[in-house]
N, C-alpha and C. Protein backbone atom coordinates (compact mmCIF):
# COMPACT_ATOMS: atom_id res chain seq x y z
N UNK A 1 121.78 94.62 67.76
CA UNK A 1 121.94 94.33 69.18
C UNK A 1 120.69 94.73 69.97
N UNK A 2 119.85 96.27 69.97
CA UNK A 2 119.34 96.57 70.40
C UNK A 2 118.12 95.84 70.49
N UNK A 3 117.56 95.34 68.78
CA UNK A 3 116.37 94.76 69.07
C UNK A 3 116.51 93.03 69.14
N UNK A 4 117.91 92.82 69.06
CA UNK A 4 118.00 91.22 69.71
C UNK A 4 117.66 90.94 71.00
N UNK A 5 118.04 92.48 72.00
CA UNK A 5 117.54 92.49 73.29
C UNK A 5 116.11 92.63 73.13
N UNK A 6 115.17 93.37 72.11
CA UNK A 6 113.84 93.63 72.71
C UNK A 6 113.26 92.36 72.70
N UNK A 7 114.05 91.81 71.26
CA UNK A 7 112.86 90.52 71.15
C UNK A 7 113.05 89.63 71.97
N UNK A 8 114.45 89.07 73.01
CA UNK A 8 114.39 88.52 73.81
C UNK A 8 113.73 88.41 75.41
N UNK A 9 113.87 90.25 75.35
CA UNK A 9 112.82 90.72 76.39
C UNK A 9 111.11 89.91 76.90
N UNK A 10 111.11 90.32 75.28
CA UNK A 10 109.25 90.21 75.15
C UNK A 10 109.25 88.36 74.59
N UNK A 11 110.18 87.73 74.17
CA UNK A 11 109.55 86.08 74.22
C UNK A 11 109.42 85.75 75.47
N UNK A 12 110.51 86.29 76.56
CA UNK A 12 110.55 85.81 77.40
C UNK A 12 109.47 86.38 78.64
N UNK A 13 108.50 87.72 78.02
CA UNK A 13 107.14 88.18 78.74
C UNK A 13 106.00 87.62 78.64
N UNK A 14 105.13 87.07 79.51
CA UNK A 14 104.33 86.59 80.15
C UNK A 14 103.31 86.80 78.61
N UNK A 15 103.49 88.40 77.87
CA UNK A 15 102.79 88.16 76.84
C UNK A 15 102.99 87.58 75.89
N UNK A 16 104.36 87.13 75.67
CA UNK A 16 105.19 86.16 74.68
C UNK A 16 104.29 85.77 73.20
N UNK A 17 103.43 85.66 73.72
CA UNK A 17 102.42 84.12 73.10
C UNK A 17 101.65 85.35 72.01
N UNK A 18 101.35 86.79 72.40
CA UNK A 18 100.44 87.44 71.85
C UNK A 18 101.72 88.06 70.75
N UNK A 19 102.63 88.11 70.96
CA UNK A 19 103.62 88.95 69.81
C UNK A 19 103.71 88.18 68.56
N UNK A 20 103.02 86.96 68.93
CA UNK A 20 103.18 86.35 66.82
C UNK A 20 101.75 86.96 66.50
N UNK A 21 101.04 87.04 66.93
CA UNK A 21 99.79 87.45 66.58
C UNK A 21 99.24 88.83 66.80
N UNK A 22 100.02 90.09 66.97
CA UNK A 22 99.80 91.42 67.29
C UNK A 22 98.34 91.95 66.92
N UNK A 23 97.51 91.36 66.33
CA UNK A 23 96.60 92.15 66.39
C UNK A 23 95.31 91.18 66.86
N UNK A 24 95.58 90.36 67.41
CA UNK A 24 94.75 89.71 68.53
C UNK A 24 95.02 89.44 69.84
N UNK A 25 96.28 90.24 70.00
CA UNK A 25 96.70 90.97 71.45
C UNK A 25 95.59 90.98 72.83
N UNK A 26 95.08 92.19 71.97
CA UNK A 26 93.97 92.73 73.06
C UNK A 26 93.08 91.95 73.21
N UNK A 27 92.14 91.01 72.58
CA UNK A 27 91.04 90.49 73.10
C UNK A 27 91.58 89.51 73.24
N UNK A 28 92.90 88.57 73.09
CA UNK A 28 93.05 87.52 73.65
C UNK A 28 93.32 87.76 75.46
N UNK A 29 94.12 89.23 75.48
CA UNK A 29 94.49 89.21 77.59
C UNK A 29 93.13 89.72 77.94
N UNK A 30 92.09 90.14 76.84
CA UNK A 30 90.90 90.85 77.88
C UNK A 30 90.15 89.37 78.33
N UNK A 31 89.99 88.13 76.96
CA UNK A 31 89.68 86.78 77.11
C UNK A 31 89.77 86.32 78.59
N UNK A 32 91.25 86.38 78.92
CA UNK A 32 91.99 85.82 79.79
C UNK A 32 91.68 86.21 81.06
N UNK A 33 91.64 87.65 80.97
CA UNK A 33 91.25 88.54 82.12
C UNK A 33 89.88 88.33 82.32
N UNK A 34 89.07 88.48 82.00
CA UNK A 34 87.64 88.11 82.41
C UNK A 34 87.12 86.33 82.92
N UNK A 35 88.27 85.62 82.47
CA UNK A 35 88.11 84.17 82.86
C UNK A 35 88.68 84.11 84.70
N UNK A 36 89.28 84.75 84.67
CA UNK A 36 89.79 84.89 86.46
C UNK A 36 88.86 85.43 87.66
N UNK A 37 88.62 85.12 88.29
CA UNK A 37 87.69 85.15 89.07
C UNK A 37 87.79 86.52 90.06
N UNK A 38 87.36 87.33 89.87
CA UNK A 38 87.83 88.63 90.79
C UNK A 38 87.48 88.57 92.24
N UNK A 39 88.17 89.37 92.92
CA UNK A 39 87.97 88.95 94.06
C UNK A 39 87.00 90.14 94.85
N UNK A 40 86.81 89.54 96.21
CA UNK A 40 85.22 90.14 96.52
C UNK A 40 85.94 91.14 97.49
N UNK A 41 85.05 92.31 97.30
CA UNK A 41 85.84 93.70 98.23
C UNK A 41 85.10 94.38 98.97
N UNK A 42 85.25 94.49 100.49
CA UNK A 42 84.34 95.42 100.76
C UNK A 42 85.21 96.40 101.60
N UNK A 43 84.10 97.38 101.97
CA UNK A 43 84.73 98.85 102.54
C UNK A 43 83.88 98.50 103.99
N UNK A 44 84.03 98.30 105.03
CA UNK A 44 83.48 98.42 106.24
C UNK A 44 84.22 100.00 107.21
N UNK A 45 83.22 100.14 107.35
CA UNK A 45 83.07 102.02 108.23
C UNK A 45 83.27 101.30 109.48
N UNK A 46 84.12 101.32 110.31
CA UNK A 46 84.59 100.81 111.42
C UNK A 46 84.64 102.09 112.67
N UNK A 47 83.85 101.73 113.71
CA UNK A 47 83.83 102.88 115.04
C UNK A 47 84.45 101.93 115.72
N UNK A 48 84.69 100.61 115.95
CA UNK A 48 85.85 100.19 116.57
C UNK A 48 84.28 99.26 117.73
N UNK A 49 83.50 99.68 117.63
CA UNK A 49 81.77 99.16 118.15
C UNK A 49 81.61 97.55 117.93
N UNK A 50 81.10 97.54 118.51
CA UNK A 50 80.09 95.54 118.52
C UNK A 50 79.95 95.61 117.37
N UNK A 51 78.87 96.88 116.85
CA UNK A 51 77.95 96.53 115.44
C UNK A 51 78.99 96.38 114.33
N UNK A 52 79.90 97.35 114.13
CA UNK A 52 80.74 97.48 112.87
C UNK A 52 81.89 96.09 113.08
N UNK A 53 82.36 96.05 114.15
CA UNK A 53 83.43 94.65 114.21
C UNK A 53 82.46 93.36 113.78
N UNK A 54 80.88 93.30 114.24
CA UNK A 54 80.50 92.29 113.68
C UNK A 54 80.05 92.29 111.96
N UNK A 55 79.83 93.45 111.88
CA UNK A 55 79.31 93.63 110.05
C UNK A 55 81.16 93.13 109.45
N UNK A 56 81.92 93.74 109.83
CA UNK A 56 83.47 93.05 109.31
C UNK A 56 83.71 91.82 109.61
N UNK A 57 83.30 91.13 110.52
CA UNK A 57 83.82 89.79 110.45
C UNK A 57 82.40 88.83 109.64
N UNK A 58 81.19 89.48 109.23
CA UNK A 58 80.63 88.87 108.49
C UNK A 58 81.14 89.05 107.73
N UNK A 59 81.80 89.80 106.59
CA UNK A 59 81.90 90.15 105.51
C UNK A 59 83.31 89.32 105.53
N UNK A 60 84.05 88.89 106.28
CA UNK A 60 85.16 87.94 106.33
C UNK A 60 84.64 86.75 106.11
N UNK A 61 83.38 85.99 106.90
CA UNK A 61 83.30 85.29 106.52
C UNK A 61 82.55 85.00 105.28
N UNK A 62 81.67 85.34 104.88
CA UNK A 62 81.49 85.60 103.50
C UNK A 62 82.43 85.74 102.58
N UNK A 63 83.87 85.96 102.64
CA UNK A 63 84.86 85.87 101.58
C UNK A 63 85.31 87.14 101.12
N UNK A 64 84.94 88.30 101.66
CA UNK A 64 85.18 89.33 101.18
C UNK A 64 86.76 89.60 101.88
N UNK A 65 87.48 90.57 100.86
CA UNK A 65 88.86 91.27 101.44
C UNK A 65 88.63 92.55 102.10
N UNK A 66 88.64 92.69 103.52
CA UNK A 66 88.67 94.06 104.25
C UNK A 66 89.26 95.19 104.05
N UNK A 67 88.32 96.00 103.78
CA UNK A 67 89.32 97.18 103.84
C UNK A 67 88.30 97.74 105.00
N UNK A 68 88.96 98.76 106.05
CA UNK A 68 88.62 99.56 106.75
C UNK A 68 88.48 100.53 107.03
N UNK A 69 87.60 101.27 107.48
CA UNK A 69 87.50 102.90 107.16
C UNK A 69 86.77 103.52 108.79
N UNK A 70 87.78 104.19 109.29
CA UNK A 70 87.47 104.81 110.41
C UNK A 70 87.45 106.51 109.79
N UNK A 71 86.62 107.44 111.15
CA UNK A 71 86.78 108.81 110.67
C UNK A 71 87.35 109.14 112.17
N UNK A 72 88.18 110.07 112.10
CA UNK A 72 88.71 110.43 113.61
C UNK A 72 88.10 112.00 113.70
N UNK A 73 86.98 112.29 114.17
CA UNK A 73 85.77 113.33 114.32
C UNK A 73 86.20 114.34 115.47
N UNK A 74 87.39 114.12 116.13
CA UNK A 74 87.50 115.11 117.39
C UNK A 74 86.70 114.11 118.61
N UNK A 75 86.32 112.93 118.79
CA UNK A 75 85.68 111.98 119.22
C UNK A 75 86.26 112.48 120.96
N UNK A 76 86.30 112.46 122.27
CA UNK A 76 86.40 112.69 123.15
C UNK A 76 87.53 111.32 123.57
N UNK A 77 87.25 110.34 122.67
CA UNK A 77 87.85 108.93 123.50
C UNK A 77 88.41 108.33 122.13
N UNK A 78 89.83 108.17 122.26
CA UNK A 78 90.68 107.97 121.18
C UNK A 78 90.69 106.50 121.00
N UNK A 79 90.17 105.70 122.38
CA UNK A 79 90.11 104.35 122.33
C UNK A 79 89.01 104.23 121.22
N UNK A 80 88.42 104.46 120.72
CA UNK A 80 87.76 104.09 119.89
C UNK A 80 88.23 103.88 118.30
N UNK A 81 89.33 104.61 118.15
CA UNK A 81 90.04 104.51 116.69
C UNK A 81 90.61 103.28 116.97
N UNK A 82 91.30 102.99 118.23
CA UNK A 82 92.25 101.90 118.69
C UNK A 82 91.74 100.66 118.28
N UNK A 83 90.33 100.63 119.15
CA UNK A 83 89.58 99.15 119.06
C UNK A 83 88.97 99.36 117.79
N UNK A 84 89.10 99.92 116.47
CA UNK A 84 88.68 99.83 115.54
C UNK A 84 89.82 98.89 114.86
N UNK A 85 91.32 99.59 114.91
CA UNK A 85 92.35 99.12 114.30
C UNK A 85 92.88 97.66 114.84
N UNK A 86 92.47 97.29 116.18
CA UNK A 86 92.44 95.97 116.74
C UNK A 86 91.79 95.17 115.96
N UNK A 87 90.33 95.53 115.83
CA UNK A 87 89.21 94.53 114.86
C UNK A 87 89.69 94.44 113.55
N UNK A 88 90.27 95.98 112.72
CA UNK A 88 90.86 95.11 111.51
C UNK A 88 92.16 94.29 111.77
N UNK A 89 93.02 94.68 112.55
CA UNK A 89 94.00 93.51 112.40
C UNK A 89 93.58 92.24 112.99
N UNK A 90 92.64 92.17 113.73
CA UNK A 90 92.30 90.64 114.20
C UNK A 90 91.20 89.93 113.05
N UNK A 91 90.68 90.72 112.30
CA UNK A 91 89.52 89.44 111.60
C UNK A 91 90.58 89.81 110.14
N UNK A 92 92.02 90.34 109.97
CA UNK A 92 92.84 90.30 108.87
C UNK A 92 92.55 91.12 107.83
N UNK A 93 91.85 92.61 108.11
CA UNK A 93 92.01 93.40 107.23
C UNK A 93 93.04 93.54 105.89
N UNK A 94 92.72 94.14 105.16
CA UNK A 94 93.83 94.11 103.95
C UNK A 94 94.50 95.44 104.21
N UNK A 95 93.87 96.26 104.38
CA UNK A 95 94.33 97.93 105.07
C UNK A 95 93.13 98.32 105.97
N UNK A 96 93.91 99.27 107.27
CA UNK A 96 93.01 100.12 107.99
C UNK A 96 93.41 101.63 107.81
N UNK A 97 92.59 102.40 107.12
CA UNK A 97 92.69 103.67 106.86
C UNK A 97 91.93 104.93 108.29
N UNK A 98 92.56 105.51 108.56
CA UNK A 98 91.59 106.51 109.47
C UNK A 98 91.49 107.98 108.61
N UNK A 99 90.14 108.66 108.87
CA UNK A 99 90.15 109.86 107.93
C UNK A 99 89.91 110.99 108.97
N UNK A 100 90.48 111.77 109.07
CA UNK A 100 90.17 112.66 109.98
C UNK A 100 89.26 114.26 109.47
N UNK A 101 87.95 114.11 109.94
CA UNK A 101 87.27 115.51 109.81
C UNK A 101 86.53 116.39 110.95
N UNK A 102 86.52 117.08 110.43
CA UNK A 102 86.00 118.32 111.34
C UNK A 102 84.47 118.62 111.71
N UNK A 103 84.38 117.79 112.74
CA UNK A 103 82.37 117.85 112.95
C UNK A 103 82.24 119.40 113.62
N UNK A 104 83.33 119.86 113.98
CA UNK A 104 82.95 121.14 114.83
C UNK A 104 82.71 122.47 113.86
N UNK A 105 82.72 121.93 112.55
CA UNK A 105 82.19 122.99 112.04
C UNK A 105 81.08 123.34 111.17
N UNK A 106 80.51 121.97 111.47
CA UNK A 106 78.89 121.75 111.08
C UNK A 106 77.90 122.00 112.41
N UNK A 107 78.74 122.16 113.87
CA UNK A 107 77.78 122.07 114.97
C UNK A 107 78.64 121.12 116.01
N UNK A 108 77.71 121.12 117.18
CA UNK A 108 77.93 120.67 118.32
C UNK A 108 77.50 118.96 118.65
N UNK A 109 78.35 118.38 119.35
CA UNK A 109 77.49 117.43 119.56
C UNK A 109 78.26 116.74 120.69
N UNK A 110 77.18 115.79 120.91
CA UNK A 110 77.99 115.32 122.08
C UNK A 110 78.75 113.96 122.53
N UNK A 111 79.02 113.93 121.48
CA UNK A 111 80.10 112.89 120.88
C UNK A 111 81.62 113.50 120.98
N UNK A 112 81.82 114.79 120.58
CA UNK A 112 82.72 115.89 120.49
C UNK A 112 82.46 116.92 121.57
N UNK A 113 82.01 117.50 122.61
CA UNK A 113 81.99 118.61 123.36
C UNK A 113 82.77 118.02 124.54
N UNK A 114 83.59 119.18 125.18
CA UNK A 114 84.10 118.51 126.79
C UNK A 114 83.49 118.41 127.77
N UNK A 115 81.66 118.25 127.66
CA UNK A 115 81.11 118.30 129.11
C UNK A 115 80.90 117.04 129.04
N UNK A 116 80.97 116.91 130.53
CA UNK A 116 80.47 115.49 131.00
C UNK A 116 78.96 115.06 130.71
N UNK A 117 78.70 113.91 130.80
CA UNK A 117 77.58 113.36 131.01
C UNK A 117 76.73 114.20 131.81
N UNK A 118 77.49 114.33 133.13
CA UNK A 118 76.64 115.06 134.41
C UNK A 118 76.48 116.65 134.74
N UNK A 119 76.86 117.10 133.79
CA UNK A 119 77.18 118.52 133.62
C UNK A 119 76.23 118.84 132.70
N UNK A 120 75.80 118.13 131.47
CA UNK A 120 74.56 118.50 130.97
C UNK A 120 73.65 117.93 131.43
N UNK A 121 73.69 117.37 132.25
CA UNK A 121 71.95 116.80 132.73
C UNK A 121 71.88 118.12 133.87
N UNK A 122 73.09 118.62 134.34
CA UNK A 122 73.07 119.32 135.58
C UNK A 122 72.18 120.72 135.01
N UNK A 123 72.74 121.18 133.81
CA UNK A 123 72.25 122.29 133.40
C UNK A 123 71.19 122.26 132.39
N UNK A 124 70.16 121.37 132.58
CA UNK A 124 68.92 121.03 132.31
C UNK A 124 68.11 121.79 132.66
């Protein structure tokens, strides 16, 4: 009973064709597998910016599958993760990932500090 089920299992698996021939298994699906055309992948670093939304929608049109990669840095303006995740869902990302790290403990900057614009020019 048991192996009336296996063998019906496996004629009826996609590998079917390789079980009369078990030991040309492997290089017949690696054959197979290398005849398929893989598909094109890229990683675009997305600030949610002109420059990076346009490097992603080149790479769309060029044929590549999006993936997206934001870093959430302590940034002062959260709109910027936003209009990142807008651009991948509008040019059809495959995933938008955000990574969140800690610039404040390599240093200061002013991308990340709470002074204004006019507050450091003030104390110039």
């Amino acid at each position: 009973m048991i192996r009336g089920l296996a063998r019906s299992c496996l004629e009826s698996s996609p590998l079917s064709r390789y079980d009369r021939q078990p030991n040309d298994m492997g290089q017949n699906a690696f054959r197979e597998a290398i005849k398929q055309p893989m598909k094109k992948r890229a990683v675009v670093l997305s600030s949610g910016g002109v420059d990076s939304t346009t490097a992603m929608a080149i790479a769309k049109y060029e044929g590549y599958e999006i993936y997206s990669l934001s870093f959430r840095y302590g940034q002062r303006h959260v709109l910027e993760i936003e209009s990142a995740r807008k651009a991948a869902e509008a040019l059809g990302a495959k995933d938008h990932r955000v990574i969140d790290i800690d610039l404040g403990r390599i240093g200061g900057s002013a991308l990340t500090d709470n002074l204004s614009c006019l507050e450091s020019v003030k104390n110039q």
